[in-house]
PDB file of N, CA and C in Angstrom:
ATOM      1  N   UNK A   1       0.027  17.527  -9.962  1.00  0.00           N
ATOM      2  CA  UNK A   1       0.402  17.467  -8.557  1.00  0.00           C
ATOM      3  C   UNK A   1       1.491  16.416  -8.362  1.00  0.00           C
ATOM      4  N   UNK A   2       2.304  16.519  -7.360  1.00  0.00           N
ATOM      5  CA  UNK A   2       3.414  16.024  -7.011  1.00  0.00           C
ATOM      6  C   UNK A   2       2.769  14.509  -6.364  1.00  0.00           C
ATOM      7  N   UNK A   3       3.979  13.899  -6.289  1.00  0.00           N
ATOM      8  CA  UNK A   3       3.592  12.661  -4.627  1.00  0.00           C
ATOM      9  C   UNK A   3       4.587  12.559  -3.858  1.00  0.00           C
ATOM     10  N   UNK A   4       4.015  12.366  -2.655  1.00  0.00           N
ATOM     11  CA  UNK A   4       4.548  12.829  -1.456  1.00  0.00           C
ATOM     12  C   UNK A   4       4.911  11.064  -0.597  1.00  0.00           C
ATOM     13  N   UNK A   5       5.604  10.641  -0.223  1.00  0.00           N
ATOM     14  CA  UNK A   5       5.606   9.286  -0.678  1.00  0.00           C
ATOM     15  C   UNK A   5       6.649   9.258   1.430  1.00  0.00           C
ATOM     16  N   UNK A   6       5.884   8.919   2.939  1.00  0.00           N
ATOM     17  CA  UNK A   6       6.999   8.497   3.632  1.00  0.00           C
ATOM     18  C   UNK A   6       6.923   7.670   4.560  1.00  0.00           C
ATOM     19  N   UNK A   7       7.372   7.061   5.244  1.00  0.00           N
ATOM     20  CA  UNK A   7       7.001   5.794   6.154  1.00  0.00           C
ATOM     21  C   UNK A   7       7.157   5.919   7.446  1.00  0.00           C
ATOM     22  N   UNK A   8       6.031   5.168   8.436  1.00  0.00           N
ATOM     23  CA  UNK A   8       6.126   4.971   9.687  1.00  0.00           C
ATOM     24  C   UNK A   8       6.935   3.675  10.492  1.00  0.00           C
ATOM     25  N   UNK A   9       7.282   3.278  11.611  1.00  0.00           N
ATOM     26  CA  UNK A   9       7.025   2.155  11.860  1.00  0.00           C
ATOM     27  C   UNK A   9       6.098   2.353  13.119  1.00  0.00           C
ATOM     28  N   UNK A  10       5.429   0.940  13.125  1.00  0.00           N
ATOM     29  CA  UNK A  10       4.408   0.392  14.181  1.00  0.00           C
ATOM     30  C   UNK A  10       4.624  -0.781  14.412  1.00  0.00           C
ATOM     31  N   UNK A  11       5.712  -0.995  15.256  1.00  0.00           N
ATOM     32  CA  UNK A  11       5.756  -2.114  15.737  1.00  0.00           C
ATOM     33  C   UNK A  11       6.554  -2.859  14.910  1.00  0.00           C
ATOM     34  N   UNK A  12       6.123  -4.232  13.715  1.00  0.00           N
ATOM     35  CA  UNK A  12       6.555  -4.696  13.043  1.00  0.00           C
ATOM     36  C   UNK A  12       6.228  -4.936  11.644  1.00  0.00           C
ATOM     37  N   UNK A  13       5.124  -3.593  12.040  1.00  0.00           N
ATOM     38  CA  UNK A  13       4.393  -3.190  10.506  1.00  0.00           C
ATOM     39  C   UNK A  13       5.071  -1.688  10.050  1.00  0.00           C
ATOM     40  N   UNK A  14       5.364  -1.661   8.713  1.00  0.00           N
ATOM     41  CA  UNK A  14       5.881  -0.530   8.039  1.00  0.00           C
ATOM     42  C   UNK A  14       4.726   0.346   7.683  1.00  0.00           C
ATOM     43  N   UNK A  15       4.580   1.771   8.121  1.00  0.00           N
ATOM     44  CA  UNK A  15       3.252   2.223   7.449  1.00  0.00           C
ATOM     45  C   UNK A  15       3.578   2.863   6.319  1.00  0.00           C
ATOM     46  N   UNK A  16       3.239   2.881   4.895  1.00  0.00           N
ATOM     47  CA  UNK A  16       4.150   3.914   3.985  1.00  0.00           C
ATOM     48  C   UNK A  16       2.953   4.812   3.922  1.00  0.00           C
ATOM     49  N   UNK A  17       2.612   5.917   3.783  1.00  0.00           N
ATOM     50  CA  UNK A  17       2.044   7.258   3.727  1.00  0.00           C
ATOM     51  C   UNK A  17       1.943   7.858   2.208  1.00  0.00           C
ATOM     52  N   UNK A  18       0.675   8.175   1.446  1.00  0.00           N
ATOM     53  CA  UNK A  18       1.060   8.085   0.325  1.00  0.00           C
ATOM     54  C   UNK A  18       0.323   9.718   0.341  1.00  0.00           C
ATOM     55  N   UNK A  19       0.876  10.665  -0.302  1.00  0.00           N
ATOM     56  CA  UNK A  19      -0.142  11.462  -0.381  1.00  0.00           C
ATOM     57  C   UNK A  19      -0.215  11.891  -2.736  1.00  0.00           C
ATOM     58  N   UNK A  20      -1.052  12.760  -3.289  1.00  0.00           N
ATOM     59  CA  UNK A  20      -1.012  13.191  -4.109  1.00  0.00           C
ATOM     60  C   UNK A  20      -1.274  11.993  -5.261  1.00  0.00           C
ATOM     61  N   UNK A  21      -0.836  12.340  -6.389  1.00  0.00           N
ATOM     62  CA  UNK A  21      -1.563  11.554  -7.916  1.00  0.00           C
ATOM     63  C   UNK A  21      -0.248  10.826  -7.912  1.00  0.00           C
ATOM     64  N   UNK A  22      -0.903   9.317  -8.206  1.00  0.00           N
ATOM     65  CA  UNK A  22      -0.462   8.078  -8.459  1.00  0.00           C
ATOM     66  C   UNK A  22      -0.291   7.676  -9.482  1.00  0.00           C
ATOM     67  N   UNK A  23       0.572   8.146 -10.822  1.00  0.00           N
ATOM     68  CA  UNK A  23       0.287   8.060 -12.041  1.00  0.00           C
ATOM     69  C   UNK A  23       1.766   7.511 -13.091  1.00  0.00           C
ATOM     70  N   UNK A  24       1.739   7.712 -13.795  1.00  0.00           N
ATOM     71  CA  UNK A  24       3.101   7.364 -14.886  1.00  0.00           C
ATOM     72  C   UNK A  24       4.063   7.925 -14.133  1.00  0.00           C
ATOM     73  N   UNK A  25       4.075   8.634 -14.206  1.00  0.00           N
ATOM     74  CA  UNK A  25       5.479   9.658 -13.988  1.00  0.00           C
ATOM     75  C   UNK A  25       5.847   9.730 -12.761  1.00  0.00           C
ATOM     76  N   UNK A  26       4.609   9.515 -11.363  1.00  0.00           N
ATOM     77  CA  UNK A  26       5.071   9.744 -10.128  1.00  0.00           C
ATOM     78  C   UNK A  26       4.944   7.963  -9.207  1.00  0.00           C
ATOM     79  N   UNK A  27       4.605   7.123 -10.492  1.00  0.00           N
ATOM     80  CA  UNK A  27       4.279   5.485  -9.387  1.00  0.00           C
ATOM     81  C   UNK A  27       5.980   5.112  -9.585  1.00  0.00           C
ATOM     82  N   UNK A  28       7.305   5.228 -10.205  1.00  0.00           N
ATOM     83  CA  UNK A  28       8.485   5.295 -10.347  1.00  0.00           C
ATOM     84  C   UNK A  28       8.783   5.082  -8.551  1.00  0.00           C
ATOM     85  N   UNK A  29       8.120   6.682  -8.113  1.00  0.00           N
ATOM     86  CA  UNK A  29       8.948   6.768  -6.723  1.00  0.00           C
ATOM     87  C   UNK A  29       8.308   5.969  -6.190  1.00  0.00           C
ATOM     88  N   UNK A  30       7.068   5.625  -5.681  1.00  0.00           N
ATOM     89  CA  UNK A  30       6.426   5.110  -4.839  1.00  0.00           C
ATOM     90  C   UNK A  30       6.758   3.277  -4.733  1.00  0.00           C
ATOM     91  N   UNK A  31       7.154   2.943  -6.184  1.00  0.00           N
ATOM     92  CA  UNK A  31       7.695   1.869  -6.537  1.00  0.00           C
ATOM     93  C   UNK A  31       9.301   1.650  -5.518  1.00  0.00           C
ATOM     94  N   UNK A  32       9.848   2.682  -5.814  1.00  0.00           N
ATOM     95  CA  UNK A  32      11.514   2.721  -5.180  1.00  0.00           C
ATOM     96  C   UNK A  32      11.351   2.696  -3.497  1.00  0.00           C
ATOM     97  N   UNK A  33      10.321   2.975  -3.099  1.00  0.00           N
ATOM     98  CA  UNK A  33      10.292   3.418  -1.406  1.00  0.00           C
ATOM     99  C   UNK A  33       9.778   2.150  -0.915  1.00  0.00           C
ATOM    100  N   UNK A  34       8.742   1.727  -1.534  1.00  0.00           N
ATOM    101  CA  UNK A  34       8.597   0.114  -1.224  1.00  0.00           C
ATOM    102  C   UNK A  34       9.262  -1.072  -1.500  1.00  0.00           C
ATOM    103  N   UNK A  35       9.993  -0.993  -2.502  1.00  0.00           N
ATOM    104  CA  UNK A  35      11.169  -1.583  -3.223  1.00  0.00           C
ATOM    105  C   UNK A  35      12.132  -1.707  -1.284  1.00  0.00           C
ATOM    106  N   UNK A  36      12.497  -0.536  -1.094  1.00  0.00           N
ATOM    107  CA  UNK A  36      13.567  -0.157  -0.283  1.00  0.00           C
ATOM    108  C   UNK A  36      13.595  -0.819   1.128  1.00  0.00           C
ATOM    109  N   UNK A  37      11.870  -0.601   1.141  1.00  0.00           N
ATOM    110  CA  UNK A  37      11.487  -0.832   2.676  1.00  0.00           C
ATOM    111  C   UNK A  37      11.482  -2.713   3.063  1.00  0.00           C
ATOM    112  N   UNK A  38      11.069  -3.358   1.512  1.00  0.00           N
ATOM    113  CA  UNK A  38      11.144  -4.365   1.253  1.00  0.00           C
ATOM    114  C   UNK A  38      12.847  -5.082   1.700  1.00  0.00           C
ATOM    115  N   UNK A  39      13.591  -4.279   1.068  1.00  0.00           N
ATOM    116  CA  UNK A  39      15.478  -4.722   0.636  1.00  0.00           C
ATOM    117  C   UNK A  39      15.866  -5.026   2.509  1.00  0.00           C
ATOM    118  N   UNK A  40      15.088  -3.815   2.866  1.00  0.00           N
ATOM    119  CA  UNK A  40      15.288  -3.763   4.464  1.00  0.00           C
ATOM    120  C   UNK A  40      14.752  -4.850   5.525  1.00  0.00           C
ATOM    121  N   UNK A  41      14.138  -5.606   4.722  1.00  0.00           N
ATOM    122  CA  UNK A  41      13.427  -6.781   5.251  1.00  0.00           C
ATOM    123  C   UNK A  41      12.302  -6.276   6.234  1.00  0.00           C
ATOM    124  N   UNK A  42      11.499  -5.195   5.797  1.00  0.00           N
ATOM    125  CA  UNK A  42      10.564  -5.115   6.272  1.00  0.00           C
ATOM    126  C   UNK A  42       9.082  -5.166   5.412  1.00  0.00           C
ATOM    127  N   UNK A  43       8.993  -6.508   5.387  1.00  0.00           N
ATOM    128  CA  UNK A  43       7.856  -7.320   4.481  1.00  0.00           C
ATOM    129  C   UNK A  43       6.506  -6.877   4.933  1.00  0.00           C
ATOM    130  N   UNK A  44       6.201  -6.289   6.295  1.00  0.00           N
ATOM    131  CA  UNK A  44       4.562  -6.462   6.620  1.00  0.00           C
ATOM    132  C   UNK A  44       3.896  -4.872   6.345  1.00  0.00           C
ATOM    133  N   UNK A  45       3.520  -4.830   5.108  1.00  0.00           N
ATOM    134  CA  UNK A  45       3.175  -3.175   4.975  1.00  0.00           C
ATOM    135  C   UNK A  45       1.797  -2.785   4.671  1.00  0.00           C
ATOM    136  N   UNK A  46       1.335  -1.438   5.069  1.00  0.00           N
ATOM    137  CA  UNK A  46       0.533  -1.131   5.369  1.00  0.00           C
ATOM    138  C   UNK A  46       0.709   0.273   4.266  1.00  0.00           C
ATOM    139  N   UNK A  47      -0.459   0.220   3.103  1.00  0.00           N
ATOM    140  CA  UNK A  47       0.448   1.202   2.318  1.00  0.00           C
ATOM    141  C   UNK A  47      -1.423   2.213   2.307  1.00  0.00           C
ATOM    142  N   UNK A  48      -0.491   3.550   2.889  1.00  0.00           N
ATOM    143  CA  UNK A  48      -1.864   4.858   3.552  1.00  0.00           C
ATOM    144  C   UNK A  48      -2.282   5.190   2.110  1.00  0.00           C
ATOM    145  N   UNK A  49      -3.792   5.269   1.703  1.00  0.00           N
ATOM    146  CA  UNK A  49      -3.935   6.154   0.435  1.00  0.00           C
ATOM    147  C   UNK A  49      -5.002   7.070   0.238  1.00  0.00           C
ATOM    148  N   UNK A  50      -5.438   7.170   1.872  1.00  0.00           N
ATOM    149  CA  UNK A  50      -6.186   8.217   2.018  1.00  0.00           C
ATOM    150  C   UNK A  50      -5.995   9.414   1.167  1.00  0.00           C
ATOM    151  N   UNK A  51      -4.618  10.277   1.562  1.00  0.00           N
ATOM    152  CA  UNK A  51      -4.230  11.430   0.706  1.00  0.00           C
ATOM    153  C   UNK A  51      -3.855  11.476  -1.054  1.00  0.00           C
ATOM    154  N   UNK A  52      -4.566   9.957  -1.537  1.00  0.00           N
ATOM    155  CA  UNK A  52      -3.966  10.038  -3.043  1.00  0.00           C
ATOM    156  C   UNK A  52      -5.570  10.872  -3.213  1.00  0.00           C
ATOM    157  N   UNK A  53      -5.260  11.793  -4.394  1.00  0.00           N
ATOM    158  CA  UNK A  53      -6.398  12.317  -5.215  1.00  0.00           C
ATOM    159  C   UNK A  53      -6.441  11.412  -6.491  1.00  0.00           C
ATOM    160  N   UNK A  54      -6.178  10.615  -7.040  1.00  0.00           N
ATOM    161  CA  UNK A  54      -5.792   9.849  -8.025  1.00  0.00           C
ATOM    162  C   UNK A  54      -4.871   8.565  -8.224  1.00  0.00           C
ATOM    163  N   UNK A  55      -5.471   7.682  -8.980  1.00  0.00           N
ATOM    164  CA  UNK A  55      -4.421   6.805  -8.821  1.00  0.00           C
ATOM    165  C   UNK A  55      -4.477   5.731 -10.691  1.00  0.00           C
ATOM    166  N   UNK A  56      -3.824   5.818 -11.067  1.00  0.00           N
ATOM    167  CA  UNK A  56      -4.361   4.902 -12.385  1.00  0.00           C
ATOM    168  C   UNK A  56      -3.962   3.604 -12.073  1.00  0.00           C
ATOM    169  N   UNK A  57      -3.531   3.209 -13.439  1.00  0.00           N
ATOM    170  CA  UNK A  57      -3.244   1.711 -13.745  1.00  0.00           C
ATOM    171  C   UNK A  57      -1.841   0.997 -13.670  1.00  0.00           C
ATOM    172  N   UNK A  58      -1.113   2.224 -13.573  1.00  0.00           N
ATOM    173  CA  UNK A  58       0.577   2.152 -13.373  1.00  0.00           C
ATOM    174  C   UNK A  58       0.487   1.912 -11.614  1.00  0.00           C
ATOM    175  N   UNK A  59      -0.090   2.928 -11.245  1.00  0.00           N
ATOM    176  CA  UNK A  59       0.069   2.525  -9.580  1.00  0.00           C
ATOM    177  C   UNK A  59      -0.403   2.064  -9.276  1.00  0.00           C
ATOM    178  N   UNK A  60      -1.563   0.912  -9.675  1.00  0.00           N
ATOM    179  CA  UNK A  60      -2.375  -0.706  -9.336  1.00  0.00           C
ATOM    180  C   UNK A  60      -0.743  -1.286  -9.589  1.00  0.00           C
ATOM    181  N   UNK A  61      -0.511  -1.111 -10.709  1.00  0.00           N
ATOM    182  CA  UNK A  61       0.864  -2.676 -11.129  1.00  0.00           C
ATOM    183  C   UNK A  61       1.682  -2.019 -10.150  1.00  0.00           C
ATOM    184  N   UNK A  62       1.838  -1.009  -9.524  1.00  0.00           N
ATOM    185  CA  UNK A  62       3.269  -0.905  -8.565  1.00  0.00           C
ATOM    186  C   UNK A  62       2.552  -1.975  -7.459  1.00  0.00           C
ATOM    187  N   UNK A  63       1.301  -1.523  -6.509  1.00  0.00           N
ATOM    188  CA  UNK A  63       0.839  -1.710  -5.700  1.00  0.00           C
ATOM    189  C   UNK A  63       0.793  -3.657  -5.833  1.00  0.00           C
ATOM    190  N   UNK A  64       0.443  -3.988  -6.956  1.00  0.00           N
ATOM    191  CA  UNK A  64       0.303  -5.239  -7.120  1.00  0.00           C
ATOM    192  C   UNK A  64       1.826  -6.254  -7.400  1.00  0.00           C
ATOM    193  N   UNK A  65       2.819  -5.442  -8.156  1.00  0.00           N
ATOM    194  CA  UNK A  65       3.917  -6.116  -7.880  1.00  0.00           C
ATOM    195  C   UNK A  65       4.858  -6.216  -6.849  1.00  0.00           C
ATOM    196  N   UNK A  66       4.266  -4.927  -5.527  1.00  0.00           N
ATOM    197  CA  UNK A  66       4.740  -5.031  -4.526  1.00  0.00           C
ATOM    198  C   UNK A  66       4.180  -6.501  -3.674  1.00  0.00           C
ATOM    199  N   UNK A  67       2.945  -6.357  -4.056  1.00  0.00           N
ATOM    200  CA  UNK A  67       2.363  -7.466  -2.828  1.00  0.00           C
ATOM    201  C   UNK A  67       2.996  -9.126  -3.066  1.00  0.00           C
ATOM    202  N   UNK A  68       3.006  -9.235  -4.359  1.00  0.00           N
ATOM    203  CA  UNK A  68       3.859 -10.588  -4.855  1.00  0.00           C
ATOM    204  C   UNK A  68       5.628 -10.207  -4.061  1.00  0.00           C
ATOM    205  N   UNK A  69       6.009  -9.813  -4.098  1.00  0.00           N
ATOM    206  CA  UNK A  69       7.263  -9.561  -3.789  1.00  0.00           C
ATOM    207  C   UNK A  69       6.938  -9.569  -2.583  1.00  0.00           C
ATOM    208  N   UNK A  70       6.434  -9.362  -1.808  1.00  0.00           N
ATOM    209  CA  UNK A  70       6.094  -9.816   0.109  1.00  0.00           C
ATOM    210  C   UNK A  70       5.413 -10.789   0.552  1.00  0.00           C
ATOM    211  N   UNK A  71       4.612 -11.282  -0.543  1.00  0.00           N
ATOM    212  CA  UNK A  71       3.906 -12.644  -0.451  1.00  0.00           C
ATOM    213  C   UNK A  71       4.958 -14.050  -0.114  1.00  0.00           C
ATOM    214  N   UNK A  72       5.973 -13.109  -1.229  1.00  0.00           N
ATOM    215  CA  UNK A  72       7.285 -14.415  -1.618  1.00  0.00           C
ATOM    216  C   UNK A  72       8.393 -14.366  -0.345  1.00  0.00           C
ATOM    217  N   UNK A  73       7.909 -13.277   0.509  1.00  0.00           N
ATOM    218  CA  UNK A  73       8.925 -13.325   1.579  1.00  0.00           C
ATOM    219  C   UNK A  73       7.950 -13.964   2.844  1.00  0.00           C
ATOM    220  N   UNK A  74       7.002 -14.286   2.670  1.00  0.00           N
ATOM    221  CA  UNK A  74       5.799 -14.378   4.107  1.00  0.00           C
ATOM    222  C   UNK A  74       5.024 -12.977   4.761  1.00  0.00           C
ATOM    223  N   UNK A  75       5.038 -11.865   3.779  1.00  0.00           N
ATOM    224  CA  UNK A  75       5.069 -10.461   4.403  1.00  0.00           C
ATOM    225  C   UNK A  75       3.533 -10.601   4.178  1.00  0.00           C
ATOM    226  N   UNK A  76       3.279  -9.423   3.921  1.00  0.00           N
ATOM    227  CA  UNK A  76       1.795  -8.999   3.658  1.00  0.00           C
ATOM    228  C   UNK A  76       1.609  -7.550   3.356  1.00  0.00           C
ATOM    229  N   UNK A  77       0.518  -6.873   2.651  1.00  0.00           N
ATOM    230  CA  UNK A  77       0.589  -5.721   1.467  1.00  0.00           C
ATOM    231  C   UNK A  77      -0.663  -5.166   1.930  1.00  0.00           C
ATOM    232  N   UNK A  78      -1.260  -4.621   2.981  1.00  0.00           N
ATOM    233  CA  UNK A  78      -2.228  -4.075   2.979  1.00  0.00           C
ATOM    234  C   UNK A  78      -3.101  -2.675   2.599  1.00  0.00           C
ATOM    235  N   UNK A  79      -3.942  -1.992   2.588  1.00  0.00           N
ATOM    236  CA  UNK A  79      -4.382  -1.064   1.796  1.00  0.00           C
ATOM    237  C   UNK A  79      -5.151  -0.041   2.664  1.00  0.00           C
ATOM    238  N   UNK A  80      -5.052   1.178   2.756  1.00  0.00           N
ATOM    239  CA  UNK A  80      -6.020   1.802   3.426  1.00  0.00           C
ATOM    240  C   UNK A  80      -6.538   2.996   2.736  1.00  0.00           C
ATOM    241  N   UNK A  81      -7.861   2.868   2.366  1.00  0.00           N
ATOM    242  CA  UNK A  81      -8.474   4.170   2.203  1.00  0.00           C
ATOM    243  C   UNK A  81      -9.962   4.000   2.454  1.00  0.00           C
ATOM    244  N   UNK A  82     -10.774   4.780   2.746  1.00  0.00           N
ATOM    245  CA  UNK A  82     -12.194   5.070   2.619  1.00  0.00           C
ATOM    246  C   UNK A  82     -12.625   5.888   1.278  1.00  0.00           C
ATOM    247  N   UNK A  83     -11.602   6.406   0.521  1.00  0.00           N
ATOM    248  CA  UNK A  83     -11.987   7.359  -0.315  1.00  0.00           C
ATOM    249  C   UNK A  83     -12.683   6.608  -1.693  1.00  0.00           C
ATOM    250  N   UNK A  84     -13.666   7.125  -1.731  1.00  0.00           N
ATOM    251  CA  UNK A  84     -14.814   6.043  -2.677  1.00  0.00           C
ATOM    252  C   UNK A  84     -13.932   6.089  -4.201  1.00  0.00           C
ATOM    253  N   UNK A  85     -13.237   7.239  -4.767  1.00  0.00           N
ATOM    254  CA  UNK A  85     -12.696   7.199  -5.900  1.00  0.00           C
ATOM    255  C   UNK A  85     -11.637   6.284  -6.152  1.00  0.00           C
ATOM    256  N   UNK A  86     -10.944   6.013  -5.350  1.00  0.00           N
ATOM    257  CA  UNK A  86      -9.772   5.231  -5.123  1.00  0.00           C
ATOM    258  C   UNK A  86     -10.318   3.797  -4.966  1.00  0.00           C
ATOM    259  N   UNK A  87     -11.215   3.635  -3.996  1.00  0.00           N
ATOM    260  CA  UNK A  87     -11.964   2.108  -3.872  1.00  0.00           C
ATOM    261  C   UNK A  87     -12.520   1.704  -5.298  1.00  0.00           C
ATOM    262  N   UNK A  88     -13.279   2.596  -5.626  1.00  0.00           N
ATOM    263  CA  UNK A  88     -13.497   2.314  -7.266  1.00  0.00           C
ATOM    264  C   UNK A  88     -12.878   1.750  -8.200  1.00  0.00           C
ATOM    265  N   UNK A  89     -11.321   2.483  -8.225  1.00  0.00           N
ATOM    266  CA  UNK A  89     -10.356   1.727  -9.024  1.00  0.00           C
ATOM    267  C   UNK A  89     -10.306   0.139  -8.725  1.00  0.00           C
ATOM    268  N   UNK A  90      -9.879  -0.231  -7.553  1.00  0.00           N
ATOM    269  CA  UNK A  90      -9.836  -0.942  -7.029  1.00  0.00           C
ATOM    270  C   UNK A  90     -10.732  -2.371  -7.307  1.00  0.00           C
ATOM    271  N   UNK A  91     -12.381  -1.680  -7.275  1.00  0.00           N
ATOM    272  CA  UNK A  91     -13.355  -2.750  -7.471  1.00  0.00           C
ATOM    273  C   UNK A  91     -13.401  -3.142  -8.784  1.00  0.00           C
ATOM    274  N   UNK A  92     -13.204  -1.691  -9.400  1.00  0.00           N
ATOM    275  CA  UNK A  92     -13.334  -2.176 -11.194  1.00  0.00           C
ATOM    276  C   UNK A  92     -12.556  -2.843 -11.690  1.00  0.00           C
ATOM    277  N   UNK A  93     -11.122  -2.729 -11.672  1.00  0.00           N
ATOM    278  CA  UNK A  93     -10.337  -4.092 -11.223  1.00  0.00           C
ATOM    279  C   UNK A  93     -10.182  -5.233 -10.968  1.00  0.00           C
ATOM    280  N   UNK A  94     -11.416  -5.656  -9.784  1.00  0.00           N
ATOM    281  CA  UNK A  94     -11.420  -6.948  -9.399  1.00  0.00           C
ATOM    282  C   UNK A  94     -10.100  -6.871  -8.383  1.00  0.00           C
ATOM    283  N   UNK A  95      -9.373  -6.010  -7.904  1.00  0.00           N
ATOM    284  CA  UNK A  95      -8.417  -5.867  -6.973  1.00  0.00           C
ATOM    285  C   UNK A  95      -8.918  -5.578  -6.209  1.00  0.00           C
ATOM    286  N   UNK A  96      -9.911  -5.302  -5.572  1.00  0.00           N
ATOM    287  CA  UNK A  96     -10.471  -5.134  -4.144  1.00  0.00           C
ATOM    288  C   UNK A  96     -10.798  -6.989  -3.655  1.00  0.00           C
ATOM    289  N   UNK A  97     -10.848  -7.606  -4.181  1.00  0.00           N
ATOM    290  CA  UNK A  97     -10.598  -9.295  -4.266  1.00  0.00           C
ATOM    291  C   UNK A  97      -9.094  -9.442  -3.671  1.00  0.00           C
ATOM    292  N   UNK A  98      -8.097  -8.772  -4.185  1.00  0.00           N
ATOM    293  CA  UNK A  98      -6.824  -9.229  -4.044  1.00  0.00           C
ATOM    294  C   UNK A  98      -6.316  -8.835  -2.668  1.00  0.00           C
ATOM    295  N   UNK A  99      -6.364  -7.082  -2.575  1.00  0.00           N
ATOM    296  CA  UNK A  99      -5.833  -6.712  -1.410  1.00  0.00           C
ATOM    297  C   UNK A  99      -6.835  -6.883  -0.316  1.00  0.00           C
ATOM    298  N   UNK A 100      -6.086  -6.622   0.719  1.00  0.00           N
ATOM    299  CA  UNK A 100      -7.318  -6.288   2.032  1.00  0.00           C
ATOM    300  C   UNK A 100      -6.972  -4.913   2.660  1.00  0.00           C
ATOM    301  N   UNK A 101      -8.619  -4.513   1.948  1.00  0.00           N
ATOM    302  CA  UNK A 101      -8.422  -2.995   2.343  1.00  0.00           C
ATOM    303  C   UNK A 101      -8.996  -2.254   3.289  1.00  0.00           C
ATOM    304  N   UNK A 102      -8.885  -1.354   4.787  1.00  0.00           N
ATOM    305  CA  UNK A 102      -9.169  -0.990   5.596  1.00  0.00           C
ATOM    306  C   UNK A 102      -9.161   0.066   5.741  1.00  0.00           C
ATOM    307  N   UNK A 103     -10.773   1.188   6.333  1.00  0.00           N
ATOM    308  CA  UNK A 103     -10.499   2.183   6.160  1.00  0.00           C
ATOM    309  C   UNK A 103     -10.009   2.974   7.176  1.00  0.00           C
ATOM    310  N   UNK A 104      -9.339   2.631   8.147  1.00  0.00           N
ATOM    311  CA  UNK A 104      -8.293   3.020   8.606  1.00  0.00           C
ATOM    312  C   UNK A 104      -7.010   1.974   8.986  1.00  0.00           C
ATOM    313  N   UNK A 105      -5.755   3.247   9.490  1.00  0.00           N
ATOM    314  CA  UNK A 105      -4.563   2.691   9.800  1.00  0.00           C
ATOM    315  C   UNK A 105      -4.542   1.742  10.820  1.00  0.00           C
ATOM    316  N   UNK A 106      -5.103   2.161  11.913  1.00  0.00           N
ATOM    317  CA  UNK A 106      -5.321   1.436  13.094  1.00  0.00           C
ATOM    318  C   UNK A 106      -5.403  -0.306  12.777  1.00  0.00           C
ATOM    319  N   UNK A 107      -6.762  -0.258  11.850  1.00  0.00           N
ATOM    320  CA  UNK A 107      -7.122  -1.620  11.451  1.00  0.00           C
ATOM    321  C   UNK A 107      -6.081  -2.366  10.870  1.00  0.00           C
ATOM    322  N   UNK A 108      -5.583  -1.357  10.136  1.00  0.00           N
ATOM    323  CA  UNK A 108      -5.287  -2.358   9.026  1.00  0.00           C
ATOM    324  C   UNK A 108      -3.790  -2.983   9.507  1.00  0.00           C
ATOM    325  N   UNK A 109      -3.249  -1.849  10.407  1.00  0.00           N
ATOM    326  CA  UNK A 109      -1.923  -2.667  11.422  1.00  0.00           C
ATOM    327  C   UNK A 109      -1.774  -3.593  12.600  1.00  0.00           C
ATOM    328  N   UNK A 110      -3.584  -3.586  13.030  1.00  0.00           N
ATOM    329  CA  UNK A 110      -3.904  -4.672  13.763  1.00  0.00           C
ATOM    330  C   UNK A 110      -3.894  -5.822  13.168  1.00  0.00           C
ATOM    331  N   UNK A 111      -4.161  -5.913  12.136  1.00  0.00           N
ATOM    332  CA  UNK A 111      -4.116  -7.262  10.930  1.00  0.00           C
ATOM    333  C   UNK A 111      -3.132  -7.432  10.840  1.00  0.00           C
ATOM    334  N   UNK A 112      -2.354  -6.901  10.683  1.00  0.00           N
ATOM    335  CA  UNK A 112      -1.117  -7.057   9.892  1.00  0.00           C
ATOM    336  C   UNK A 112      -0.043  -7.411  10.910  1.00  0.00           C
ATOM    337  N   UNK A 113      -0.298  -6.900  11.860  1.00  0.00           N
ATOM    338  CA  UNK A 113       0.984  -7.567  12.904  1.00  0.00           C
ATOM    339  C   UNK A 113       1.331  -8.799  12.954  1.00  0.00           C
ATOM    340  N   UNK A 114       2.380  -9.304  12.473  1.00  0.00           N
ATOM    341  CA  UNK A 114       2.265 -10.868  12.660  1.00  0.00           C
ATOM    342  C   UNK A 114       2.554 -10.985  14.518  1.00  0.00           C
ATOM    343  N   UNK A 115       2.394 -10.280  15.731  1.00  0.00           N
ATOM    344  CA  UNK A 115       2.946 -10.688  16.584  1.00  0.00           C
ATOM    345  C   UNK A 115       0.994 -10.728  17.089  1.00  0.00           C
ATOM    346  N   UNK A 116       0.088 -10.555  16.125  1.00  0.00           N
ATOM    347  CA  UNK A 116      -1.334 -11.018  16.488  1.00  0.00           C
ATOM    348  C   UNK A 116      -1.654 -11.133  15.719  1.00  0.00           C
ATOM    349  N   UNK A 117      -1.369 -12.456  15.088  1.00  0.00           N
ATOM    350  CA  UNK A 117      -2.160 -13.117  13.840  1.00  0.00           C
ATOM    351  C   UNK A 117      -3.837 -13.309  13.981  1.00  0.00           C
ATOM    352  N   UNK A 118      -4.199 -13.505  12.518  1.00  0.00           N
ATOM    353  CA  UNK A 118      -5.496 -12.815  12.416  1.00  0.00           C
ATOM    354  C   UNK A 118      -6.429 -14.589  12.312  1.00  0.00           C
TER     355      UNK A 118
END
């Protein structure tokens, strides 16, 4: 399966929208769109992963070298899914420690707004 990879804005939070498998061959793009949204100086993101069916270990290190790269700007890297397979990765990891993850959008852009710090 493909990935489907596109972004909202809310305010002064970026939402990126992730849909499909998160893997070698397809964390490249997902890497370049956050990369982009980043270049644009839009540091406070909110990255959707409800619609991933999959995600390995390549798209933890995208997800995780994004958040250092917004950390270093004052931004913030947030996470959204409820989907227990995906949270899994996550816990087994010890990255459910790192990010802050919400199972919905709503939440997780209420956090994230810096114009209502938490």
């Amino acid at each position: 399966m493909d990935l489907s990879v596109s972004s909202t804005e809310q305010g002064a939070v970026t939402v990126v929208h992730v849909a499909g498998e998160i893997d070698v061959y397809t964390a490249p793009l997902l890497r370049e769109v956050l990369d982009k949204q980043v270049a644009a100086g839009r540091t406070n993101l909110v990255v959707d992963l409800e619609k991933v069916t999959f995600m390995d270990s390549t798209g933890l290190g995208v997800l995780v070298g994004r958040l250092k790269l917004v950390r270093g700007q004052n931004g913030s890297l947030r996470i959204v899914t409820a989907q227990e397979r995906i949270l899994k990765v996550f816990k087994i990891t010890g990255l459910d420690k790192v990010f802050h993850i919400y199972p919905s959008i709503d939440e997780a852009v209420a956090d994230a707004d810096p114009a209502n710090p938490v």
